[in-house]
PDB file of N, CA and C in Angstrom:
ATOM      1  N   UNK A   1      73.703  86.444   5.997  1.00  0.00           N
ATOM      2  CA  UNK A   1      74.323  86.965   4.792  1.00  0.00           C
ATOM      3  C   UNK A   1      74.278  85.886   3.702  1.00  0.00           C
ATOM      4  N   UNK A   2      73.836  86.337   2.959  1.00  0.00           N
ATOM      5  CA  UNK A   2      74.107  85.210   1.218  1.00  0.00           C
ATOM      6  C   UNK A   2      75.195  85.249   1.062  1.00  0.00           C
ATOM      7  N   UNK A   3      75.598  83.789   0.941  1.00  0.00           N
ATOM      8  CA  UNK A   3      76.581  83.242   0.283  1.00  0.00           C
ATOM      9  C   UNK A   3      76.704  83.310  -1.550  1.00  0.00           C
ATOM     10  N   UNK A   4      77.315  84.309  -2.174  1.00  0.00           N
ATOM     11  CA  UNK A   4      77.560  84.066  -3.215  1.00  0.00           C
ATOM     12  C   UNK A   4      79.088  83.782  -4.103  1.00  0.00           C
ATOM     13  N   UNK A   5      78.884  83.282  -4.918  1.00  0.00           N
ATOM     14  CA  UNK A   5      79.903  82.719  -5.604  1.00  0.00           C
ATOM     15  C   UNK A   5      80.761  83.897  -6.397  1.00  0.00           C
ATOM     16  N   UNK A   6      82.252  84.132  -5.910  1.00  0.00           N
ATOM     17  CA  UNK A   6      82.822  85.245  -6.138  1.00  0.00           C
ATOM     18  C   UNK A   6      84.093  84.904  -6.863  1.00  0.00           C
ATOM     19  N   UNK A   7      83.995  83.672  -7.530  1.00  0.00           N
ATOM     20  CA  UNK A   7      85.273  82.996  -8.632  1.00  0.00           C
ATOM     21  C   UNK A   7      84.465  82.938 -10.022  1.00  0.00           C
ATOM     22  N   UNK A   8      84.976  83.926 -10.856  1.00  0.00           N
ATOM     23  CA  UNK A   8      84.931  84.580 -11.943  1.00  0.00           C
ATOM     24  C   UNK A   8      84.636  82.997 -12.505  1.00  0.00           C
ATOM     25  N   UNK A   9      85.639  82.491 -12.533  1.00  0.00           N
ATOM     26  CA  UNK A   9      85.823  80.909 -13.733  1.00  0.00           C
ATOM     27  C   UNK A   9      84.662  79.993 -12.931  1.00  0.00           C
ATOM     28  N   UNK A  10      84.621  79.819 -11.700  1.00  0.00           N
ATOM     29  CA  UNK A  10      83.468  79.162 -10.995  1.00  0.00           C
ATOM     30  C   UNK A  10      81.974  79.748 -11.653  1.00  0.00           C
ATOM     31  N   UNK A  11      82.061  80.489 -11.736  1.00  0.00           N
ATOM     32  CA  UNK A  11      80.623  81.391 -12.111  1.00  0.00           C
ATOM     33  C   UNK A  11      80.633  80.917 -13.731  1.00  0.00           C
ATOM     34  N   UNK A  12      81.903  81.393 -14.467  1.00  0.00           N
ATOM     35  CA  UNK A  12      81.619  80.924 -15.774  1.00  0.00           C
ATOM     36  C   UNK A  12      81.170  79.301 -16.224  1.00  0.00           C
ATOM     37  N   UNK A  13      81.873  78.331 -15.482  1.00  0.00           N
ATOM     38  CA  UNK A  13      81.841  77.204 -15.663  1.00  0.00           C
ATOM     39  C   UNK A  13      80.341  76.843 -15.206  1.00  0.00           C
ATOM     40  N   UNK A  14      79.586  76.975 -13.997  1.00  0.00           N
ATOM     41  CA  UNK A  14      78.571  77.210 -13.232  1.00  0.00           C
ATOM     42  C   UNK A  14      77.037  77.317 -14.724  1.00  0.00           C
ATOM     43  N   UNK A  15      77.798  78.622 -15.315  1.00  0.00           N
ATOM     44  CA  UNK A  15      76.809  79.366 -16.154  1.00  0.00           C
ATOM     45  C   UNK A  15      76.648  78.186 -17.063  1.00  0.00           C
ATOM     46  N   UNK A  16      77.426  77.484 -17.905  1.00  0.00           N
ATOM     47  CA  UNK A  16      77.796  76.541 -19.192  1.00  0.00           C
ATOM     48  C   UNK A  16      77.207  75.257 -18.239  1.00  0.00           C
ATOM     49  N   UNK A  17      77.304  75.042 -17.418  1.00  0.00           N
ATOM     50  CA  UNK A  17      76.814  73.422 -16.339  1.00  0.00           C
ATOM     51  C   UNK A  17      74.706  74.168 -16.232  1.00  0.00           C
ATOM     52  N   UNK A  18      74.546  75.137 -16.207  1.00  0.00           N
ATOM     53  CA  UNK A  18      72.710  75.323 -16.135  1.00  0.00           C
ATOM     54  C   UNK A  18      72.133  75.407 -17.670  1.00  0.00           C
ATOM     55  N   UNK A  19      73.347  75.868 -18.585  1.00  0.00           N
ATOM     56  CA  UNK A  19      73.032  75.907 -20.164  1.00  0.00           C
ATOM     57  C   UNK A  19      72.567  74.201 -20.427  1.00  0.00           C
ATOM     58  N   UNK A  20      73.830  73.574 -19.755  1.00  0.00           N
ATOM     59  CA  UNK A  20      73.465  72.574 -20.475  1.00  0.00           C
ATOM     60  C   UNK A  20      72.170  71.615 -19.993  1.00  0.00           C
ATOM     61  N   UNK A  21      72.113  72.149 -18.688  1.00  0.00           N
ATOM     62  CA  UNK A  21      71.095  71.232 -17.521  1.00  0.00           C
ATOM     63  C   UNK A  21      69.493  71.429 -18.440  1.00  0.00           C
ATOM     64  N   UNK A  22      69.143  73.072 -18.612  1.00  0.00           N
ATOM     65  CA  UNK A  22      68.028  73.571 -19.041  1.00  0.00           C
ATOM     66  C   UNK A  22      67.835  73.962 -20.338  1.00  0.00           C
ATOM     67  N   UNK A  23      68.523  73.765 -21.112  1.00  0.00           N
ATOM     68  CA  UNK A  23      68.773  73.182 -23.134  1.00  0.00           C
ATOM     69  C   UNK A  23      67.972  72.414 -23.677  1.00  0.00           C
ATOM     70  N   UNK A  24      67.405  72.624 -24.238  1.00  0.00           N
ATOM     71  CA  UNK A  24      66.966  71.659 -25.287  1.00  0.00           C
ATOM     72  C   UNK A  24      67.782  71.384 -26.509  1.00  0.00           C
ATOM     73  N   UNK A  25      68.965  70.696 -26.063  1.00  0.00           N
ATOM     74  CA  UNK A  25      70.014  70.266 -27.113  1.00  0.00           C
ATOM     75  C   UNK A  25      69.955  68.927 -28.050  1.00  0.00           C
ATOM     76  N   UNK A  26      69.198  68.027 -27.931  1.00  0.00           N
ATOM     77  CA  UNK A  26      69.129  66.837 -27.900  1.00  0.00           C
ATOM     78  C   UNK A  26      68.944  67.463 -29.624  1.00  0.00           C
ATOM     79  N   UNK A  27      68.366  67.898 -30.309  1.00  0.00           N
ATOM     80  CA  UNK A  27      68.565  67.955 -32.018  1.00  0.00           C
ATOM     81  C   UNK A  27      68.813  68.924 -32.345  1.00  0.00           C
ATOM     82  N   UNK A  28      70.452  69.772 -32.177  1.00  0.00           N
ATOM     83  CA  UNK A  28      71.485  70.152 -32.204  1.00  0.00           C
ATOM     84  C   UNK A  28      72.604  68.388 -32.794  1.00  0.00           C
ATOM     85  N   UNK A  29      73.114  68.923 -33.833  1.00  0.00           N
ATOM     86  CA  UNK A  29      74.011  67.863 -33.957  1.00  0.00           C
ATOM     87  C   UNK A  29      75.584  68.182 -32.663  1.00  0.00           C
ATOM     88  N   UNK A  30      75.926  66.586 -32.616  1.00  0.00           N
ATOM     89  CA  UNK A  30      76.943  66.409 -31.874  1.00  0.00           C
ATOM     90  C   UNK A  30      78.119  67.781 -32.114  1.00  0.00           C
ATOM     91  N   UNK A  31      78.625  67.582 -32.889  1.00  0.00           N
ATOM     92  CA  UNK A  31      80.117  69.018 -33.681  1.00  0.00           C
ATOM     93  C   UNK A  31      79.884  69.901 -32.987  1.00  0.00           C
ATOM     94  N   UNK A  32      78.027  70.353 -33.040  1.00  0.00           N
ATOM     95  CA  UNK A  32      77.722  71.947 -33.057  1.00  0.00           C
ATOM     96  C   UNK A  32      77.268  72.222 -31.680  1.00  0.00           C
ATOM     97  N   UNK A  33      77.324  71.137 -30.637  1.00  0.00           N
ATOM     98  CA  UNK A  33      76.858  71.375 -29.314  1.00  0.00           C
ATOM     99  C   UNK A  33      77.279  72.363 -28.551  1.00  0.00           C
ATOM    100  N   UNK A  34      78.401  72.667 -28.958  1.00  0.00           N
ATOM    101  CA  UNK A  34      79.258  73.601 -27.894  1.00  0.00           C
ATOM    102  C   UNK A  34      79.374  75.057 -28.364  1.00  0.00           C
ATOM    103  N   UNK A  35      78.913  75.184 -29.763  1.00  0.00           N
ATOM    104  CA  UNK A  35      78.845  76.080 -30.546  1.00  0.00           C
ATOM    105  C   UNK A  35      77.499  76.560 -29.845  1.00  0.00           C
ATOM    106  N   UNK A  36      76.477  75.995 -30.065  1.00  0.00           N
ATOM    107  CA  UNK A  36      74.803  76.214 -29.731  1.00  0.00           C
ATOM    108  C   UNK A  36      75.056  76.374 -28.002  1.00  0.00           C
ATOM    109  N   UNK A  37      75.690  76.141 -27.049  1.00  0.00           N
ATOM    110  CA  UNK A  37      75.784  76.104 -26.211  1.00  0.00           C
ATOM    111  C   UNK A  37      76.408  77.960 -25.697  1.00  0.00           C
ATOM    112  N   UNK A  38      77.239  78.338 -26.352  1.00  0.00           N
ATOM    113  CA  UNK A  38      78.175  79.533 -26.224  1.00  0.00           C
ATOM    114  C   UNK A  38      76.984  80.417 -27.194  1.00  0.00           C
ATOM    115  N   UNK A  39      76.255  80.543 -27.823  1.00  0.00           N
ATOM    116  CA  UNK A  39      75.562  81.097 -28.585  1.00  0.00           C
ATOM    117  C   UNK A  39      74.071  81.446 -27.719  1.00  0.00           C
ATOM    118  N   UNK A  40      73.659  80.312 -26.594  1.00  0.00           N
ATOM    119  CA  UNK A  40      72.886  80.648 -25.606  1.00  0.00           C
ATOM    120  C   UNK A  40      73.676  81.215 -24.344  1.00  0.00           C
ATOM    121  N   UNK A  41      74.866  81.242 -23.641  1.00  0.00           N
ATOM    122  CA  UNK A  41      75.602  81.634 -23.355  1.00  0.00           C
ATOM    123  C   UNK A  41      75.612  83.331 -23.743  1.00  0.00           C
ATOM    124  N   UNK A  42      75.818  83.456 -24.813  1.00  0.00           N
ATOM    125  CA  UNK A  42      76.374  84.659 -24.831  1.00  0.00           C
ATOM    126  C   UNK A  42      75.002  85.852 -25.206  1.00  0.00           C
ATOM    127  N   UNK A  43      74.075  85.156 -25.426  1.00  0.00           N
ATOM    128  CA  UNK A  43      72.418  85.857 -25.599  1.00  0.00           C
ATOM    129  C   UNK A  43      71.486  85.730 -23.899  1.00  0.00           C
ATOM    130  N   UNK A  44      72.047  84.655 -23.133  1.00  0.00           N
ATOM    131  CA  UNK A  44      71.142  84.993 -21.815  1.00  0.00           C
ATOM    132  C   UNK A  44      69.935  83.964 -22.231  1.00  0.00           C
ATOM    133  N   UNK A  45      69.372  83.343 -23.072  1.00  0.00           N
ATOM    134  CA  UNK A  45      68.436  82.929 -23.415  1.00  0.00           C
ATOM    135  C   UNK A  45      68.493  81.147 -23.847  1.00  0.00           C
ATOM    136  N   UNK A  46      68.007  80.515 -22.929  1.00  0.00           N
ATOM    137  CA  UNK A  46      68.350  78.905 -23.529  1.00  0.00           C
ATOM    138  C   UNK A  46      67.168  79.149 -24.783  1.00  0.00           C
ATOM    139  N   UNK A  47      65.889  79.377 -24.725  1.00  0.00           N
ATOM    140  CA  UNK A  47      65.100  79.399 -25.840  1.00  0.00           C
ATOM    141  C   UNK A  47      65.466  79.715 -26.832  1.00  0.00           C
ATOM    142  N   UNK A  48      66.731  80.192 -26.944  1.00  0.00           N
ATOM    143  CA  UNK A  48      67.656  80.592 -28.596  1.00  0.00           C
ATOM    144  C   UNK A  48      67.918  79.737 -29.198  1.00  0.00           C
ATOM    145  N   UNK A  49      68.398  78.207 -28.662  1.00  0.00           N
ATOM    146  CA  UNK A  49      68.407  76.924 -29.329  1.00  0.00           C
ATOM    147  C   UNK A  49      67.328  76.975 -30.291  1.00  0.00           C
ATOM    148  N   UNK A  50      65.937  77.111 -29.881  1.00  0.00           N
ATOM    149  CA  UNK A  50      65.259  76.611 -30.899  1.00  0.00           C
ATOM    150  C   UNK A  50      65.126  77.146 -32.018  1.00  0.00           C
ATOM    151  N   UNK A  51      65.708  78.029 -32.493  1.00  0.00           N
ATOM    152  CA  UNK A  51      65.833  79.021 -33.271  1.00  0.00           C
ATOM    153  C   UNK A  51      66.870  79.043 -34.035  1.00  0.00           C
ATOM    154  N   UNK A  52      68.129  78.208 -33.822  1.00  0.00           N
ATOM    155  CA  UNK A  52      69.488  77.798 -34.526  1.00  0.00           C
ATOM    156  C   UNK A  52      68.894  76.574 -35.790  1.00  0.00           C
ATOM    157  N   UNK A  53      69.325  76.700 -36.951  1.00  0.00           N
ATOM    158  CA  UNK A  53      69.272  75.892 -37.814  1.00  0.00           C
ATOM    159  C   UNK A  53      71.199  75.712 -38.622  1.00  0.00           C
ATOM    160  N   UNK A  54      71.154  74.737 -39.044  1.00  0.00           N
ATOM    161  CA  UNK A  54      72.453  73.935 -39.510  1.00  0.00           C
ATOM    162  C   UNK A  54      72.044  73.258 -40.777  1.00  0.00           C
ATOM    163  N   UNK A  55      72.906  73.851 -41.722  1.00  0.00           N
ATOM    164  CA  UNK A  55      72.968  72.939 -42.862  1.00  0.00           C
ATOM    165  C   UNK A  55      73.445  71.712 -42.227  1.00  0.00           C
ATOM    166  N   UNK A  56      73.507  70.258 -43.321  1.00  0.00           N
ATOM    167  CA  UNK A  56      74.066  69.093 -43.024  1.00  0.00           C
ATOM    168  C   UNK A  56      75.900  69.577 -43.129  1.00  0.00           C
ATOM    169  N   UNK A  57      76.871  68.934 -42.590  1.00  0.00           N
ATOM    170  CA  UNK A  57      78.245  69.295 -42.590  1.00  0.00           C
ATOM    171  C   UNK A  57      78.388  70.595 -42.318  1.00  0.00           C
ATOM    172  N   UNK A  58      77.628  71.754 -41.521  1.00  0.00           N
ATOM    173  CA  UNK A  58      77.934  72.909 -41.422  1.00  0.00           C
ATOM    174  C   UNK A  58      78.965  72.701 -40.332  1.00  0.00           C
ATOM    175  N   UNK A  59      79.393  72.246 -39.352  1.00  0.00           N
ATOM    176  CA  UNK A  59      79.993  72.197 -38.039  1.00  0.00           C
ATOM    177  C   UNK A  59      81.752  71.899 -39.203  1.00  0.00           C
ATOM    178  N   UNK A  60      81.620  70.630 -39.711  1.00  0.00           N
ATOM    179  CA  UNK A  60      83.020  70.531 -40.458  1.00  0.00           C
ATOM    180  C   UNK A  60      83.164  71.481 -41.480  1.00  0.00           C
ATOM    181  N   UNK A  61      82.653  72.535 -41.938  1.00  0.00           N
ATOM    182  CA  UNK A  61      82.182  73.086 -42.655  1.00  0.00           C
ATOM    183  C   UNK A  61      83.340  74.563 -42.064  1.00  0.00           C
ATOM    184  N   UNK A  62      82.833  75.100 -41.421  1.00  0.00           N
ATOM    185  CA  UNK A  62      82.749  75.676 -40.014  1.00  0.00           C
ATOM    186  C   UNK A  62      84.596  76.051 -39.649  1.00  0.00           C
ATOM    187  N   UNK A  63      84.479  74.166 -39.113  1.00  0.00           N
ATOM    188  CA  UNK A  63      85.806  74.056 -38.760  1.00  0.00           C
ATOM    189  C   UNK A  63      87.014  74.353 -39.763  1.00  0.00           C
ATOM    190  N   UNK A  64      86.937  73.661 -40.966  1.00  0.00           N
ATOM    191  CA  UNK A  64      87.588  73.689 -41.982  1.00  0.00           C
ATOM    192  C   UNK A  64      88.199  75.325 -42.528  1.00  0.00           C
ATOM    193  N   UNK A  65      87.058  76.083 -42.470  1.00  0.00           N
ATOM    194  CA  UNK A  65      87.385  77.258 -42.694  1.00  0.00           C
ATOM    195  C   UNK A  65      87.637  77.753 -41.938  1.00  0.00           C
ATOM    196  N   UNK A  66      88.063  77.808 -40.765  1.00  0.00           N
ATOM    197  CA  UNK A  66      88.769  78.528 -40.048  1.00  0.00           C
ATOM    198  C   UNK A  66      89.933  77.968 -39.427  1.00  0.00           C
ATOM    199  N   UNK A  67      90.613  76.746 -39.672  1.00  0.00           N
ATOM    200  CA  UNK A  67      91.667  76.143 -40.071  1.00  0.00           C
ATOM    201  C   UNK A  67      92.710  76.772 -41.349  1.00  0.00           C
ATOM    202  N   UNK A  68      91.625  76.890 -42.467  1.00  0.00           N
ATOM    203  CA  UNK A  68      92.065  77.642 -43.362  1.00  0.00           C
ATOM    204  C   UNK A  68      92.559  79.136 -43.204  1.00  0.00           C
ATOM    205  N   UNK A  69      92.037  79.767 -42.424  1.00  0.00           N
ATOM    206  CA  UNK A  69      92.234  80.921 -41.790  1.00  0.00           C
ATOM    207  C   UNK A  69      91.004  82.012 -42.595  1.00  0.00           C
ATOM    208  N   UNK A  70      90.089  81.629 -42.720  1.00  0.00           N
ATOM    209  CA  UNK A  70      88.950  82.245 -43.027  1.00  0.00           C
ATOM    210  C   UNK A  70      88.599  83.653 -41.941  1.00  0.00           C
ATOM    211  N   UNK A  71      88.651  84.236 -42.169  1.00  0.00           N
ATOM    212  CA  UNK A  71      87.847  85.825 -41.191  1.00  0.00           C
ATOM    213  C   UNK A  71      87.163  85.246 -40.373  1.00  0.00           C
ATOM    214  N   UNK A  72      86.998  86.357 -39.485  1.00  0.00           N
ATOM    215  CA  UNK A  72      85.536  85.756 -38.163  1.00  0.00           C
ATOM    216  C   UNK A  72      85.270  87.331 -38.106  1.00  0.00           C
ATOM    217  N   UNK A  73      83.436  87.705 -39.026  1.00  0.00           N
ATOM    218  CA  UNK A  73      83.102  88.624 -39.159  1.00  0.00           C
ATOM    219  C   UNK A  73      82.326  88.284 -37.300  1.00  0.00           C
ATOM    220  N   UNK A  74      82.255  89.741 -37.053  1.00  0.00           N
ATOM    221  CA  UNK A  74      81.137  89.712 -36.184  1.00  0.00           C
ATOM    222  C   UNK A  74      80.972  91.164 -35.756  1.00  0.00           C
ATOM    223  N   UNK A  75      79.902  91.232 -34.497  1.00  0.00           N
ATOM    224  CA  UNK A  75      80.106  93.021 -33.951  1.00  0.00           C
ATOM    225  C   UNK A  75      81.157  93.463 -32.826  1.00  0.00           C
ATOM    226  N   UNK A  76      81.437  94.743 -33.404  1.00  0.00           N
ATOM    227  CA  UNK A  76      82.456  94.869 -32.696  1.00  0.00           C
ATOM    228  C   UNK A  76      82.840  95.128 -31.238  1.00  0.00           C
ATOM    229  N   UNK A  77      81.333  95.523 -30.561  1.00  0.00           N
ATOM    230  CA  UNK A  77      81.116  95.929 -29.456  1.00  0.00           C
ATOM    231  C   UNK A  77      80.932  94.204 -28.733  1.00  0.00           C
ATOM    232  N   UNK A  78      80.454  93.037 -29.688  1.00  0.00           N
ATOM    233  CA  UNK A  78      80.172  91.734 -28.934  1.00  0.00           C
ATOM    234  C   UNK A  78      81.172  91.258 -28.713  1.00  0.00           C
ATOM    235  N   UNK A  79      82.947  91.038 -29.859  1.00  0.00           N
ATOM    236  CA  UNK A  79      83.309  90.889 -29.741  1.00  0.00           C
ATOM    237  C   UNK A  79      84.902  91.619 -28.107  1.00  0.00           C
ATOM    238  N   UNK A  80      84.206  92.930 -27.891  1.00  0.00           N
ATOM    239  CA  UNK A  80      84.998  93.545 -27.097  1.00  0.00           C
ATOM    240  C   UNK A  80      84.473  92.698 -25.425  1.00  0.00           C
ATOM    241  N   UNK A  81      83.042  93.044 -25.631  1.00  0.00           N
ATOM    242  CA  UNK A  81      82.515  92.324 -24.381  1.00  0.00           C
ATOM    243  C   UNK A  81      82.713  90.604 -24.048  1.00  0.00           C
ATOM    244  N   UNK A  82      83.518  89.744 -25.241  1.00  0.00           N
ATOM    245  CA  UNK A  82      83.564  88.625 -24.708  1.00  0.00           C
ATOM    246  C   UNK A  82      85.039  88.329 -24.652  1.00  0.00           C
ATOM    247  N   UNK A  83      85.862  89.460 -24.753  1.00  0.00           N
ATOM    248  CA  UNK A  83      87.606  89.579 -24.124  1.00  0.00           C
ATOM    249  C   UNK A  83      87.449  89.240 -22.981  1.00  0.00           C
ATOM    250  N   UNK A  84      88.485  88.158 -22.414  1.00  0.00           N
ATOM    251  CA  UNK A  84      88.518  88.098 -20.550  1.00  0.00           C
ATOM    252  C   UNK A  84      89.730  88.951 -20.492  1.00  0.00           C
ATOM    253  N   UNK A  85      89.220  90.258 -20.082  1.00  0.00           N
ATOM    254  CA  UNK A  85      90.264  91.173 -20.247  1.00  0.00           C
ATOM    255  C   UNK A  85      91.610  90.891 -18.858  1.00  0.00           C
ATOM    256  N   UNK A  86      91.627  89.919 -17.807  1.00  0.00           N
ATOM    257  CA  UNK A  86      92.726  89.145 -17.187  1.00  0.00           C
ATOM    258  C   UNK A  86      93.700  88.688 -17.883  1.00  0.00           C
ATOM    259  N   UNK A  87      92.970  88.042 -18.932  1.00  0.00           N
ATOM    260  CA  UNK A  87      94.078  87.150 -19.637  1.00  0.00           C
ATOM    261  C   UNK A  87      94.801  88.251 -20.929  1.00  0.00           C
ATOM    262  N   UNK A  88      94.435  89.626 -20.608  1.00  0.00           N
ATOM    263  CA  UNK A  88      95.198  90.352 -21.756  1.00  0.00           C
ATOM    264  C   UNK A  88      96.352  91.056 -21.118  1.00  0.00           C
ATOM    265  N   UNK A  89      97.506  90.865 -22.118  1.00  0.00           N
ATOM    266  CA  UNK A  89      98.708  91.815 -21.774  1.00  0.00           C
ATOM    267  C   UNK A  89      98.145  92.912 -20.931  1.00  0.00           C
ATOM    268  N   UNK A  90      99.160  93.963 -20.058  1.00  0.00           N
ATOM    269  CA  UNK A  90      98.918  95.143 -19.764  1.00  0.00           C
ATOM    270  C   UNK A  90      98.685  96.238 -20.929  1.00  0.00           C
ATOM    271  N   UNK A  91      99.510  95.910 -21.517  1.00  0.00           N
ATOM    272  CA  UNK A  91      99.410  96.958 -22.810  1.00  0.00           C
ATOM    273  C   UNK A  91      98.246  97.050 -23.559  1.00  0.00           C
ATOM    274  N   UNK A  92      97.215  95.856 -23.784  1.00  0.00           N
ATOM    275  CA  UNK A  92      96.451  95.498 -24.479  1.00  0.00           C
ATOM    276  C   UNK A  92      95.000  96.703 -24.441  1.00  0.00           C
ATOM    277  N   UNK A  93      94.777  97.489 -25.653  1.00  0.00           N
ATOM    278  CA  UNK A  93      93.652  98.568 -25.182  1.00  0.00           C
ATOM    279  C   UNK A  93      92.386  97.744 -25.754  1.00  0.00           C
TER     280      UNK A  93
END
């Protein structure tokens, strides 16, 4: 019988430890690593890195405004699928 890995957070953490193993991150700035990291993450595809571009100061850029409390446009179906729906109230639809 295969042994597979059946801890949700093991698997997630697992997934983010092969992102970073098989990445071509090295010119990705430092700020935006984890950003570019969750962005291949959430597409299935490390080859998406190469395809990310960054203004200079976009990462503090970034941060700043959403400190400020700037919106976070996105889709609505991406944003439903990346709820860890565990960590939501019962009530939560």
């Amino acid at each position: 019988m295969l042994d597979y890995i059946r801890d949700g957070q093991e698997i997630y953490r697992n997934s983010f430890a092969i992102i970073r193993e098989e990445a071509r991150l090295e010119r990705i700035p430092a700020d935006l690593e984890k950003l570019a990291v969750r962005v291949i993450h959430a597409c299935g595809m490390v080859e998406a890195v190469d395809g990310l571009q960054f203004s200079e100061g976009a990462g503090k850029a970034g941060r700043d405004a959403l400190a400020a409390g700037a919106p976070i446009l996105c889709d609505a179906r991406m944003v439903s699928e990346g709820i860890t729906r565990p960590a939501c109230r019962p009530t939560t639809r």
